[in-house]
Every structure is written in C-alpha cells, then in structure tokens.
Protein backbone atom coordinates (compact mmCIF):
# COMPACT_ATOMS: atom_id res chain seq x y z
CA UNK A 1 141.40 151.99 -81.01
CA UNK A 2 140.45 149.08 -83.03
CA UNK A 3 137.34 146.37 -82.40
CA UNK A 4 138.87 144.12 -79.71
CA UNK A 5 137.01 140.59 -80.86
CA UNK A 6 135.71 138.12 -78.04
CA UNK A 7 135.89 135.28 -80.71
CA UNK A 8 139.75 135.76 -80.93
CA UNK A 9 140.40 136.46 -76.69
CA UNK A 10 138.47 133.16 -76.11
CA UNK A 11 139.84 131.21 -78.38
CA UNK A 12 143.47 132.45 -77.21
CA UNK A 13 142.70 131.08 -74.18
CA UNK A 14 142.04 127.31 -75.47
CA UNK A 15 145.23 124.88 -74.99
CA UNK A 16 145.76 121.53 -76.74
CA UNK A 17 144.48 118.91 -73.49
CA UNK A 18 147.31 117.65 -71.63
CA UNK A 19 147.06 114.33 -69.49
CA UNK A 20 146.50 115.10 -65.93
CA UNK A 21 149.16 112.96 -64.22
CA UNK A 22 149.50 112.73 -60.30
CA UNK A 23 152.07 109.64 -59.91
CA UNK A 24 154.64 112.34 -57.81
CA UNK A 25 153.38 114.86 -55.19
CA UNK A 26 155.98 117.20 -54.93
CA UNK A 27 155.19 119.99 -57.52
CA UNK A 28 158.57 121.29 -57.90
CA UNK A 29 159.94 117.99 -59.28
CA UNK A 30 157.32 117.25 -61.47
CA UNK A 31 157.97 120.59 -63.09
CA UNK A 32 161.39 120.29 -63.38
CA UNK A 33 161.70 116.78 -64.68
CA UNK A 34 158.86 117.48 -66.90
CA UNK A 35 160.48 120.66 -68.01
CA UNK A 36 163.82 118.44 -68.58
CA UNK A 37 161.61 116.13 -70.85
CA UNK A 38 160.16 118.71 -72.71
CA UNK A 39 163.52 120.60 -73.82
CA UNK A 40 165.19 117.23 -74.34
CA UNK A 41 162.05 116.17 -76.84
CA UNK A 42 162.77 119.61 -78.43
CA UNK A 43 165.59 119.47 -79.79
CA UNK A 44 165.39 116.00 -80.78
CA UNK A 45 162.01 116.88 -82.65
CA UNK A 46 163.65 119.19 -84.44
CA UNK A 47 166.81 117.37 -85.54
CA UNK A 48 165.46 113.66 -85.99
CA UNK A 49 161.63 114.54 -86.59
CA UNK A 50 158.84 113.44 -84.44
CA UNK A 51 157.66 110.28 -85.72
CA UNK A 52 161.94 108.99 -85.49
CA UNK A 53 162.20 110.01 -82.69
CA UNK A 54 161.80 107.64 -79.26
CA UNK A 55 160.76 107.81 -75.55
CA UNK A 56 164.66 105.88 -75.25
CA UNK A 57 166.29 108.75 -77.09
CA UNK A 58 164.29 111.70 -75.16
CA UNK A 59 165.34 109.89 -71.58
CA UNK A 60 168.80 109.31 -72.54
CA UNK A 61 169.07 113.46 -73.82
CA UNK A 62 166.66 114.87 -70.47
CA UNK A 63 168.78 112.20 -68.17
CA UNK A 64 165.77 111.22 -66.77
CA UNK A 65 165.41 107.60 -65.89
CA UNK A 66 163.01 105.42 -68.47
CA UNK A 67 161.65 103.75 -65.88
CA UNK A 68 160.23 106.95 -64.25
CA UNK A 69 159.49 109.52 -66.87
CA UNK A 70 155.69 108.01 -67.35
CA UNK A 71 155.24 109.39 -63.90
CA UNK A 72 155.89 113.30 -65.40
CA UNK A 73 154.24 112.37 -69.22
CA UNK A 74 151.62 110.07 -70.62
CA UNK A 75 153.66 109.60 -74.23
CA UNK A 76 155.40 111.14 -77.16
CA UNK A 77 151.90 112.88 -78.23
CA UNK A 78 151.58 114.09 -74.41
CA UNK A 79 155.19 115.77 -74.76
CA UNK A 80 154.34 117.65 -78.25
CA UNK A 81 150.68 119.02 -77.13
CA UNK A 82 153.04 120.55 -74.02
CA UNK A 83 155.90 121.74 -76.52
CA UNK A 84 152.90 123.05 -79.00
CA UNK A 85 151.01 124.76 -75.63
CA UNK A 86 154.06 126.75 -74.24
CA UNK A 87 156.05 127.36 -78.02
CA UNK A 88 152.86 127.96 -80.58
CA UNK A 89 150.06 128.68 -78.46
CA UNK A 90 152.06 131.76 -76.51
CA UNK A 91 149.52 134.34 -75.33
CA UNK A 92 152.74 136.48 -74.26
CA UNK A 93 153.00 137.07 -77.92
CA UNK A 94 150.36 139.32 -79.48
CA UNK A 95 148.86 138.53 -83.04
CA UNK A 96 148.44 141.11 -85.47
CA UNK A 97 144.77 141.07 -85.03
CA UNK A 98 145.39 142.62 -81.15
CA UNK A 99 148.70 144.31 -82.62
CA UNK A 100 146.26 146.31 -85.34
CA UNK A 101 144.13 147.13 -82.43
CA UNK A 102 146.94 150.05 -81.23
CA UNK A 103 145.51 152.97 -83.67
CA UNK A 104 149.25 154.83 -82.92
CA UNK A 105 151.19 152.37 -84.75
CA UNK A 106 150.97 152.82 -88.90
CA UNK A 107 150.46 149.42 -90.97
CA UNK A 108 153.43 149.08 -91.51
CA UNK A 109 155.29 149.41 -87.73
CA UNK A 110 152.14 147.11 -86.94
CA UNK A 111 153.66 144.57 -89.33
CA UNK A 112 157.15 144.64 -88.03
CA UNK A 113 155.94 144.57 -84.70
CA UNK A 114 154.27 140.87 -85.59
CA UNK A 115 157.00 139.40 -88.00
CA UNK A 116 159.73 141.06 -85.37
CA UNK A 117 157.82 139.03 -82.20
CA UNK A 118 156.61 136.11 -84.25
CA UNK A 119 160.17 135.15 -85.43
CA UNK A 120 162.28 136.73 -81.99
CA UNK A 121 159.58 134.67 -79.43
CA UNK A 122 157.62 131.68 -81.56
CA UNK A 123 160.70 130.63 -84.01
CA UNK A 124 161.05 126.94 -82.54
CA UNK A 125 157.14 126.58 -81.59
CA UNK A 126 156.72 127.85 -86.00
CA UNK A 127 159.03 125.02 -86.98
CA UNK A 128 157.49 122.03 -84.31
CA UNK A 129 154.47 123.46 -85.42
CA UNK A 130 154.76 122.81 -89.25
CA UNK A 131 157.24 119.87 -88.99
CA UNK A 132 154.93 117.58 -86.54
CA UNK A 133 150.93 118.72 -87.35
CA UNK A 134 151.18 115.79 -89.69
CA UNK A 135 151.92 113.66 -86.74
CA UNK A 136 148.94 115.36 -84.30
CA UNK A 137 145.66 113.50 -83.88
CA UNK A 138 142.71 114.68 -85.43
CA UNK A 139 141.68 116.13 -82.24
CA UNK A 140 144.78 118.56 -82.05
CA UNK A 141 144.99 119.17 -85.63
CA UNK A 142 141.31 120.55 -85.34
CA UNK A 143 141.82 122.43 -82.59
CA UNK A 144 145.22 124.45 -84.57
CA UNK A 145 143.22 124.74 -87.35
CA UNK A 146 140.30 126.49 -85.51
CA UNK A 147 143.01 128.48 -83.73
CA UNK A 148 144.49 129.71 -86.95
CA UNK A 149 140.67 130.37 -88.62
CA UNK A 150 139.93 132.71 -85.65
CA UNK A 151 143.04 134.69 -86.10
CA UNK A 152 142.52 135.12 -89.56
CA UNK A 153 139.10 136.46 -88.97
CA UNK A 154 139.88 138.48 -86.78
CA UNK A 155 142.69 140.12 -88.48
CA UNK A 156 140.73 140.88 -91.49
CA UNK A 157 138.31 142.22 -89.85
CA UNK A 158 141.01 144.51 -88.01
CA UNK A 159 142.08 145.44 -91.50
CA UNK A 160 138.84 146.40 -92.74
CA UNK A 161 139.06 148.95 -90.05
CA UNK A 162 142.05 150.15 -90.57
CA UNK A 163 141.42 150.85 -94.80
CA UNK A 164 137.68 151.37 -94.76
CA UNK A 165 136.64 148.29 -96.40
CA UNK A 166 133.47 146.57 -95.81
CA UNK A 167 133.89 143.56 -93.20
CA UNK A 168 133.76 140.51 -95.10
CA UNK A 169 135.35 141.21 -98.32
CA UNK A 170 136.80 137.92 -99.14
CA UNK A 171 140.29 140.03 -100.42
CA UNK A 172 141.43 140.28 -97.31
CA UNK A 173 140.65 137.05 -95.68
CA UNK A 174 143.12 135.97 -98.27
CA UNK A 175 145.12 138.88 -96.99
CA UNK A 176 144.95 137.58 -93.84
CA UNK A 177 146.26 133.80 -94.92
CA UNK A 178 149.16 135.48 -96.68
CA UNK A 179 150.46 137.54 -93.02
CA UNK A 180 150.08 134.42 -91.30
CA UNK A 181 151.82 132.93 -93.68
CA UNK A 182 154.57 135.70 -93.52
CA UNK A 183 155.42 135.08 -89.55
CA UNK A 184 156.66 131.89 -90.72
CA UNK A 185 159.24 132.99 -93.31
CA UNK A 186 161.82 133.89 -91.18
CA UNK A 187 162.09 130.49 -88.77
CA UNK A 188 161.20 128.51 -92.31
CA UNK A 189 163.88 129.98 -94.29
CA UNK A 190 166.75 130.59 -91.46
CA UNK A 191 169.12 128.30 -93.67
CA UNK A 192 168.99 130.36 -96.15
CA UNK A 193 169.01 134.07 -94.74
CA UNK A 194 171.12 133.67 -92.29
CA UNK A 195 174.01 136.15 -93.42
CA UNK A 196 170.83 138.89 -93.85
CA UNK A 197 170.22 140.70 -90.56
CA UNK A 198 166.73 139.96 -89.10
CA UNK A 199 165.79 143.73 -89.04
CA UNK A 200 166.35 144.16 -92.73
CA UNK A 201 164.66 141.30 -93.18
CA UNK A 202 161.69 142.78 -91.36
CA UNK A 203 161.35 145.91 -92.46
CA UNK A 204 161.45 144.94 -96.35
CA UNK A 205 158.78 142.28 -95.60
CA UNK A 206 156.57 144.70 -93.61
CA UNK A 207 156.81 146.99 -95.76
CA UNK A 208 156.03 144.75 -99.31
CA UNK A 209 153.14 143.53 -97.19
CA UNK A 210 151.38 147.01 -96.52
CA UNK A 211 151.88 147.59 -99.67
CA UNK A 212 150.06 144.60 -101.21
CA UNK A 213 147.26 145.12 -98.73
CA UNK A 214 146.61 148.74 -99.57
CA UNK A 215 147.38 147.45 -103.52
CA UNK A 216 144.65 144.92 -103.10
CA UNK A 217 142.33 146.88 -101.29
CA UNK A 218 142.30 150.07 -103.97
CA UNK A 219 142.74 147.94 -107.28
CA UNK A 220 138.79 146.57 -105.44
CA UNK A 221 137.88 150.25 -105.59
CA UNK A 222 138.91 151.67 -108.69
C-alpha cells in the first residue's frame, strides 16, 4: 500500500464555516426546511448564476415563507458554503491521492475509478464550484484553494510512489494540476458529450492520462 498522508486526512476534514443559527428548536424542521432551501438555491445557482440570483426567487422555488427562512440560513453566502460543504467538499468520495493508495488497482483502473466517482457523485458540487468561487469571500476562496493545494501534493507524491520518481519533482505536481483538472471535464463539457457514453468517455481519458504521466516521467529519465 501507498503513503497514507496526514496533511491530506486533516485537511479533508476542514468545512467552509457555516452560521450557527438556533431561531427553531425542533431539529427535524430545521433540517428539512434548510434542506428545502438548499436544493431550491441549487438549481437556481445553476440556471440564473449566483450573483442573479435572490433570497425572493430561492423562497418562492423551496416554498418556504420569506419571512421565516432567516430562521434556517444567515444569507445567500450562508446557502453556497452549505451547497459547497455537502456537493464539493464530499469525504464519501475518495481523491486519487487515497484512490492511488490501493497498490491492486493499475494506474490506469485508479484513474477511472476517480474521473468515474468525480463525475457520477461531485458533477453539480464541480459546476457550483467553478461557476460561484468568483462570488466566495476571500475567506472561502482561501480555504478551496488550500483544499485543492493539499490534494495536489498529496497526489504527486502518491505518484512518485507508484513510478519511482523522487518526491518533489516539480513534473508531476504539474501532473497533478492536470488530473484535477481532468475530474472536471466531464460535468464542464456535458453539453457537448452528451450523445458519448460516460464509460467511453472514461476509459479513453484514463487511459491518455497514464499515458502522459508515465510519458512525462521517462522522457525526465532518458
């Protein structure tokens, strides 16, 4: 097995900070009419955009009364750091780093295992992601962007296991950017491959990605 990193498990366990809000006692309801909120900001993120779209339009979609939806949410930015928590910061979905760690799979089954979960489980949280981080505070945007760093550490430091390379060659941190990258092909460019089936899609990505890395790695030691 692989080097499981600390850096990468603790930082997997840091959400975006969500306002603590105790207007309504009964659990249950807040969940549900918070839930409600959240799905109704959603899809209204994603069709209008963030910054068009208002606390009016996300009570009128949820059905959730105007008057009362401050006691569930603080404001707009409350709703997306919630979205962004439970869509983009999923720790039910592995990243390639931890993915790399099982020695059984080959690099390339360890890539469609990523791209295959990436775009199956964070597809919406990949597009709020990239269509509203201009709209985060600096606060949020600085805690994705650590986020991201630490995964891309991590995972080329996972491939310098895997291919024998000396941790810290700046090839595959660059590597690394580009599989990142990758996982969001698939939700970014649904309009366009939509008549392709995913798992073709997949496996001809994987498998033009192993071979770049193992490209890049040898044309470093010839």
């Amino acid at each position: 097995m692989g080097r499981e990193n600390a850096r990468l498990r603790a930082v997997r366990q840091e959400l975006l900070e969500e306002a603590d809000i105790n207007n309504v006692q009964n659990q249950t309801l807040i969940q549900k009419k918070r839930q409600q909120i959240c799905d109704a900001a959603l899809e209204l993120f994603l069709e209008k955009g963030f910054a068009a779209t208002t606390i009016r339009d996300i009570c009128a979609r949820s059905g959730v009364n105007q008057a009362s939806i401050y006691d569930y949410i603080a404001n707009k930015n409350d709703i997306l750091r919630r979205l962004l928590n439970q869509l983009w910061f999923r720790a039910d979905v592995p990243t390639l780093p931890e993915i790399l760690l099982d020695d059984g799979l080959s690099l390339e089954q360890a890539l469609e295992r990523y791209f295959t979960d990436s775009w199956k489980f964070k597809r919406q949280g990949t597009l709020l992601a990239y269509r509203t981080i201009p709209h985060l505070p600096p606060e949020d945007r600085k805690a994705m962007r650590l986020r991201e760093i630490a995964v891309m550490k991590d995972l080329a430091d996972q491939l310098a296991d895997r291919l024998g390379v000396e941790t810290g060659d700046r090839r595959l941190e660059i590597v690394a950017n580009l599989m990142v990258f990758l996982s969001a092909f698939g939700p970014m460019r649904d309009w366009l491959n939509r008549d392709q089936p995913d798992e073709a899609i997949v496996r001809t990505i994987a498998a033009g990605a192993a071979a770049m890395i193992r490209a890049t790695v040898n044309d470093g030691q010839s």
